[in-house]
PDB file of N, CA and C in Angstrom:
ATOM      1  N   UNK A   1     -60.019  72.239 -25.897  1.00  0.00           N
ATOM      2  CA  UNK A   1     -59.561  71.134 -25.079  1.00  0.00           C
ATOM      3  C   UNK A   1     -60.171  71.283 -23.692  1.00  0.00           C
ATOM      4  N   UNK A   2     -60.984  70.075 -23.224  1.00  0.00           N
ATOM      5  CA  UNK A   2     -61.728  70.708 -21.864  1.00  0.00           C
ATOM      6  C   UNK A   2     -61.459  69.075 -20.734  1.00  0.00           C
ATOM      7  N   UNK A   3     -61.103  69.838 -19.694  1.00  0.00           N
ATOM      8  CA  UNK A   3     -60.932  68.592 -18.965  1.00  0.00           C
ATOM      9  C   UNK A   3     -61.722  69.197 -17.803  1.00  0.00           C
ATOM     10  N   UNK A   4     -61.540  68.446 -16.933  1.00  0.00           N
ATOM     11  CA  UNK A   4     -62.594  68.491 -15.290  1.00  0.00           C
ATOM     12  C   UNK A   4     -61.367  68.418 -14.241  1.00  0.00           C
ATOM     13  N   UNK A   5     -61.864  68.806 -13.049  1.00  0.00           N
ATOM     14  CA  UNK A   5     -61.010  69.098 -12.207  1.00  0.00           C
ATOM     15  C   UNK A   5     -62.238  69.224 -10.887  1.00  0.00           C
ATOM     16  N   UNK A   6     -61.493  68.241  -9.566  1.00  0.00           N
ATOM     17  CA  UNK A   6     -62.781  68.557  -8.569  1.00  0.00           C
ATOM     18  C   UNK A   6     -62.184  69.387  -7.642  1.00  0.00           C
ATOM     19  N   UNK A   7     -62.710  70.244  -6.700  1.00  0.00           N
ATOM     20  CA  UNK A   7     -62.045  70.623  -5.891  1.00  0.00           C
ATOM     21  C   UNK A   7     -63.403  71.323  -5.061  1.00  0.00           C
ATOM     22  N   UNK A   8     -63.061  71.349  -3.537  1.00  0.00           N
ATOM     23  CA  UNK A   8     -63.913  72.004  -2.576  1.00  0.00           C
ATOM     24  C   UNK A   8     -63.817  73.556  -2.680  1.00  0.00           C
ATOM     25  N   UNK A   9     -65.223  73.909  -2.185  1.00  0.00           N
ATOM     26  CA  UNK A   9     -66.062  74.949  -2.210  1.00  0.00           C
ATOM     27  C   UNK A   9     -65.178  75.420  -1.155  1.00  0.00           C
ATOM     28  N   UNK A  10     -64.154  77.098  -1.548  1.00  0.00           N
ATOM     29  CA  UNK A  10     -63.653  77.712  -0.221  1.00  0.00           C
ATOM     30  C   UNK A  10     -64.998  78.100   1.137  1.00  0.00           C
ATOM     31  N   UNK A  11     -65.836  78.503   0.409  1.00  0.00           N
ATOM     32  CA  UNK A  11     -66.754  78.370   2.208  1.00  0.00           C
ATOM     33  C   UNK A  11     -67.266  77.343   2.431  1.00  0.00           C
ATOM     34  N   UNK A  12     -68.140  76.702   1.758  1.00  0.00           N
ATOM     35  CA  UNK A  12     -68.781  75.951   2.277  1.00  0.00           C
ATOM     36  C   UNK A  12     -67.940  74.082   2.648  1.00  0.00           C
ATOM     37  N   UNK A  13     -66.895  74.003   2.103  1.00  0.00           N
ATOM     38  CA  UNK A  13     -66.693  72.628   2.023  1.00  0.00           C
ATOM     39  C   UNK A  13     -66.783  71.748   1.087  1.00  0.00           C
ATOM     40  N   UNK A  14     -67.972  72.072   0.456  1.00  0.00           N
ATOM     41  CA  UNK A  14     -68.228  71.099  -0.195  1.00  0.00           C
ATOM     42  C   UNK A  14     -67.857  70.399  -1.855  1.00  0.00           C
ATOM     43  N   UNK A  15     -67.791  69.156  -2.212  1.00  0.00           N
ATOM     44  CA  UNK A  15     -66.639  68.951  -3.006  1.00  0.00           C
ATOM     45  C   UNK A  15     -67.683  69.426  -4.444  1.00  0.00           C
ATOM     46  N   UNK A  16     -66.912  69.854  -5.714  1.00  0.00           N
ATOM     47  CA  UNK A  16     -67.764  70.211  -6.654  1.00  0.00           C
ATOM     48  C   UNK A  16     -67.011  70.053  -8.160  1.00  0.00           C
ATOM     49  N   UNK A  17     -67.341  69.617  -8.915  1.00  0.00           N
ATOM     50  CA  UNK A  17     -66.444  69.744 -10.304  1.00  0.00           C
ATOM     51  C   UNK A  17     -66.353  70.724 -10.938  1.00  0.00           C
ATOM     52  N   UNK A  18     -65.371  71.330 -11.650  1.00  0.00           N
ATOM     53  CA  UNK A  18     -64.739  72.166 -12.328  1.00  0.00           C
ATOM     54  C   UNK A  18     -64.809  71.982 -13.887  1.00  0.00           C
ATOM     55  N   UNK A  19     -65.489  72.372 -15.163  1.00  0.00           N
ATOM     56  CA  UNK A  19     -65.090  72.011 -16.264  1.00  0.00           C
ATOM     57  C   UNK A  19     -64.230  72.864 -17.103  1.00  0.00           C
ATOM     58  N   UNK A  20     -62.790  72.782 -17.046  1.00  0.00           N
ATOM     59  CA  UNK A  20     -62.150  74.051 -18.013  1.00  0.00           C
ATOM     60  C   UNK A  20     -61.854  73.881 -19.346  1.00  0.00           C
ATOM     61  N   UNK A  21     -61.539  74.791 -20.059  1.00  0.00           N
ATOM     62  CA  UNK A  21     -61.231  75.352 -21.173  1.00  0.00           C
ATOM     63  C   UNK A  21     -60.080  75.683 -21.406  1.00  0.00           C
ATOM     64  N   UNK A  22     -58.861  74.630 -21.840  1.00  0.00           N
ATOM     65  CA  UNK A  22     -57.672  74.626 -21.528  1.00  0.00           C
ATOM     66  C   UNK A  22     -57.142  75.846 -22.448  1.00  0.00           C
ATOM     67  N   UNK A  23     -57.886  75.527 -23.828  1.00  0.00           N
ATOM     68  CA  UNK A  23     -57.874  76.193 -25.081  1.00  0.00           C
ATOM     69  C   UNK A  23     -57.704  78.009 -24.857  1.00  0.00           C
ATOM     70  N   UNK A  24     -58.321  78.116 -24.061  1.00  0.00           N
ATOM     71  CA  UNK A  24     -58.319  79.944 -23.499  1.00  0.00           C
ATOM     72  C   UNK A  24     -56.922  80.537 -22.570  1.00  0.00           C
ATOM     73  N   UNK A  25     -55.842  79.474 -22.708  1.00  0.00           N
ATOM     74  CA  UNK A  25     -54.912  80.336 -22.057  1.00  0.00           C
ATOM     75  C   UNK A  25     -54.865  80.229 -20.462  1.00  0.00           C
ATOM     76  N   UNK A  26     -54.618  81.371 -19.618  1.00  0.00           N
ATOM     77  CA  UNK A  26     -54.546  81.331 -18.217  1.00  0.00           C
ATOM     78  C   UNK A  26     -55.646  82.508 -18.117  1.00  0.00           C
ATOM     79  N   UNK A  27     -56.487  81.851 -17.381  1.00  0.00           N
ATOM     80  CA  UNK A  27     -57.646  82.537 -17.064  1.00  0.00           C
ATOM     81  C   UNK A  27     -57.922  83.228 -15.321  1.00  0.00           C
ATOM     82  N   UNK A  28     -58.531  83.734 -15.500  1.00  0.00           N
ATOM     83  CA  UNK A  28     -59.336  83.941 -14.004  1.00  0.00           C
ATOM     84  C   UNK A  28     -60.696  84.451 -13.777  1.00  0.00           C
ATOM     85  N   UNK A  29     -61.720  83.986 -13.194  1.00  0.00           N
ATOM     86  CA  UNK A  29     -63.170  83.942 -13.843  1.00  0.00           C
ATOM     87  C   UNK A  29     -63.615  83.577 -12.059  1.00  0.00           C
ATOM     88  N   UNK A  30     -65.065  84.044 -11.819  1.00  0.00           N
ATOM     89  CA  UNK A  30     -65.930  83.768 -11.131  1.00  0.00           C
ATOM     90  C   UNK A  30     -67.149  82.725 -11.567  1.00  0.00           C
ATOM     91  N   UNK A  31     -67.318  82.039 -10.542  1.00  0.00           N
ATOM     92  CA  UNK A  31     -68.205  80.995 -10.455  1.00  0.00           C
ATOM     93  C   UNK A  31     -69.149  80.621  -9.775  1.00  0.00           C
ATOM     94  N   UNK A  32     -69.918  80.671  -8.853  1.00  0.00           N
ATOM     95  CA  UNK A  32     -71.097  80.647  -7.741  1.00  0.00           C
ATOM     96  C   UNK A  32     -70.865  79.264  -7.619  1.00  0.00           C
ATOM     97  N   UNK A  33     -70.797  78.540  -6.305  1.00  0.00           N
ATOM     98  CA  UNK A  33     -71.185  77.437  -5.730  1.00  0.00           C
ATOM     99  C   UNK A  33     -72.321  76.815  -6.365  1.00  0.00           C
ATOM    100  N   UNK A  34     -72.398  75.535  -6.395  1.00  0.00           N
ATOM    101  CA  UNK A  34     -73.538  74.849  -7.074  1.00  0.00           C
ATOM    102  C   UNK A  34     -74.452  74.497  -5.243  1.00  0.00           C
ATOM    103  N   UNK A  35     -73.137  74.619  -4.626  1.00  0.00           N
ATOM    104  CA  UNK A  35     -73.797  73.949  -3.128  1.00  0.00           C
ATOM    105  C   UNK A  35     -74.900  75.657  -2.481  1.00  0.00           C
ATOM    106  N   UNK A  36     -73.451  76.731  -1.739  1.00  0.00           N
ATOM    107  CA  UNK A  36     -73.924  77.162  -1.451  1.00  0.00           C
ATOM    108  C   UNK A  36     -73.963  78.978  -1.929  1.00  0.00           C
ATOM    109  N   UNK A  37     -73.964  79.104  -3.451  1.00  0.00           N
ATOM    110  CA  UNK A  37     -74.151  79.603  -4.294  1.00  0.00           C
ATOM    111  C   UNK A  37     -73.594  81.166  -3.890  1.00  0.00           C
ATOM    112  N   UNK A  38     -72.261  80.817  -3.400  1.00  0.00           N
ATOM    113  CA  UNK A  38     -71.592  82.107  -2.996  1.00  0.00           C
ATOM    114  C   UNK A  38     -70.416  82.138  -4.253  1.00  0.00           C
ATOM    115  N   UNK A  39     -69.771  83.536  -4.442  1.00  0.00           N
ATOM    116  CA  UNK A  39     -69.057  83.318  -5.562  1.00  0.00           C
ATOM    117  C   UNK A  39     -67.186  82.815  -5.118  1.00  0.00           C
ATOM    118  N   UNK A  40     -67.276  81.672  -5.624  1.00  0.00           N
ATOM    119  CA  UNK A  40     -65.561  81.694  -6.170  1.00  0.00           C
ATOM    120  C   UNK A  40     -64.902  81.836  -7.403  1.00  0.00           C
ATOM    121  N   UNK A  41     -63.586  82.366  -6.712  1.00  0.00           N
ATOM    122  CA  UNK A  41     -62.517  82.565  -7.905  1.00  0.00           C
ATOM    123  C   UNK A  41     -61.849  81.585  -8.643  1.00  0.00           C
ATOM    124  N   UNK A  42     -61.809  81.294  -9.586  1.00  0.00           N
ATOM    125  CA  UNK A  42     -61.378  80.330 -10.197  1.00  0.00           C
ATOM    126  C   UNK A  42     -59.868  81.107 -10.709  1.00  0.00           C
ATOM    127  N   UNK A  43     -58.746  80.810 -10.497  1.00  0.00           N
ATOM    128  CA  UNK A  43     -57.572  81.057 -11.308  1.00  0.00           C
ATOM    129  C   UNK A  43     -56.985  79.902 -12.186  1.00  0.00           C
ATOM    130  N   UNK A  44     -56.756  79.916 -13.424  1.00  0.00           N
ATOM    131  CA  UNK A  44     -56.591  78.419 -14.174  1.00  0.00           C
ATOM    132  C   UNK A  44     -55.022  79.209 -14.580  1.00  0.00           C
ATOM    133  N   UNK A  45     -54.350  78.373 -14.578  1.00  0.00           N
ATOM    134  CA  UNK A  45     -52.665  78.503 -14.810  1.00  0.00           C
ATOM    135  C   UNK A  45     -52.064  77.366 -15.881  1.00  0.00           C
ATOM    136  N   UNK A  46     -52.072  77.959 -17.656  1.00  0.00           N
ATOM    137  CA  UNK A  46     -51.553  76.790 -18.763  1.00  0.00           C
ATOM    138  C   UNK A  46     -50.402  76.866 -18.728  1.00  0.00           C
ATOM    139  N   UNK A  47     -49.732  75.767 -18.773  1.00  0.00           N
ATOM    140  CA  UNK A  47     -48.447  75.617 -19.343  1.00  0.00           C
ATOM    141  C   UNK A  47     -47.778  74.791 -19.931  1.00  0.00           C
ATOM    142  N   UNK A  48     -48.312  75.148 -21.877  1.00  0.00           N
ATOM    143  CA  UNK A  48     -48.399  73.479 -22.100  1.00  0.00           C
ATOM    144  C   UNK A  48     -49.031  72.484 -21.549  1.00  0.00           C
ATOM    145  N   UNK A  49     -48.565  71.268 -21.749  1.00  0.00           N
ATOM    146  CA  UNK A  49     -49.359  70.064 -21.548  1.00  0.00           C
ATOM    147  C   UNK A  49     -50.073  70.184 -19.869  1.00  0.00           C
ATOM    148  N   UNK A  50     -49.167  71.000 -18.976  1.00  0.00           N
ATOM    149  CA  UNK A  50     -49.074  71.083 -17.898  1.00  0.00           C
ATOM    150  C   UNK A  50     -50.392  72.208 -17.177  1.00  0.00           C
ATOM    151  N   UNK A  51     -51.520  71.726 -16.421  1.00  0.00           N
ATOM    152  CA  UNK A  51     -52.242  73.082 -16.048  1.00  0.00           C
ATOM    153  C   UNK A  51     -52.485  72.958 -14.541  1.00  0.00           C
ATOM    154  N   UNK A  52     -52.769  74.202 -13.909  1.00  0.00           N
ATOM    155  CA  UNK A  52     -53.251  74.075 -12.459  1.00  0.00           C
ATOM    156  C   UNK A  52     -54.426  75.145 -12.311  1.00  0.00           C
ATOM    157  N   UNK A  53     -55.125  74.429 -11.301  1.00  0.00           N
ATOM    158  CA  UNK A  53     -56.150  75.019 -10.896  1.00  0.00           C
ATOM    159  C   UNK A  53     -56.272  75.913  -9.556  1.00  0.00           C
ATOM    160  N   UNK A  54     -56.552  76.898  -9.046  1.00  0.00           N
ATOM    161  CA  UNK A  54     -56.455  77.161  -8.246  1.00  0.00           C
ATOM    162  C   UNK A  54     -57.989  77.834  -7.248  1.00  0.00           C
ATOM    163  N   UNK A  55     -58.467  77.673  -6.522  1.00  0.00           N
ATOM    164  CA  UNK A  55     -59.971  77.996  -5.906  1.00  0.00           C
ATOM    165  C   UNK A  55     -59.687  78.838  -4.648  1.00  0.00           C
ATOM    166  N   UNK A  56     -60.564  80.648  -4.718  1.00  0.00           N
ATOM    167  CA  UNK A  56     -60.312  81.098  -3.694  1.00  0.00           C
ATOM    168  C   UNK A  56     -61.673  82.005  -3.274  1.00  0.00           C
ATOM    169  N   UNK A  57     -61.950  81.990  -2.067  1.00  0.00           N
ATOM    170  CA  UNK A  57     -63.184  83.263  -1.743  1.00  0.00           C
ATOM    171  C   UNK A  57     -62.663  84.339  -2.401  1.00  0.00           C
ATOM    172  N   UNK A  58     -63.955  85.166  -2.918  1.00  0.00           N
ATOM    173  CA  UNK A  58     -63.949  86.395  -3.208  1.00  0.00           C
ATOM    174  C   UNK A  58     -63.036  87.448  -2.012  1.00  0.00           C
ATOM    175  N   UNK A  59     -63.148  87.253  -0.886  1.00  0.00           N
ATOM    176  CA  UNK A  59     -62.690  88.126  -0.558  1.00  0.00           C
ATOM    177  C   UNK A  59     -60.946  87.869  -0.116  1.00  0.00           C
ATOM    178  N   UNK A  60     -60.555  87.099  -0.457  1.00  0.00           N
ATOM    179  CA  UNK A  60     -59.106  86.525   0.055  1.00  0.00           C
ATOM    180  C   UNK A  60     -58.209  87.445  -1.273  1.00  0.00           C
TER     181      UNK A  60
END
């Protein structure tokens, strides 16, 4: 089950889409900026029908 989700780049600003993988549970995974190709954290939170996304610098 894969839906999209947009959300801004913690350094740089800039806005970027998300494609998850609802199917995998509650995840947490690294991702590099498409803008400015630094890494963020992705934390994905399932619950049931219900999911959240959450975006943070590596170093926070």
């Amino acid at each position: 089950m894969l839906e999209t989700q947009d959300y801004a780049c913690p350094y740089c600003g800039e806005p970027a889409e998300a494609v998850l993988d609802l199917s995998g549970g509650d995840q947490q995974y690294y991702e590099d900026c498409p803008v400015c190709c630094r890494p963020i954290l992705f934390q994905l939170q399932t619950d049931g029908v219900q999911w959240s996304l959450e975006v943070h610098r590596e170093d926070d």
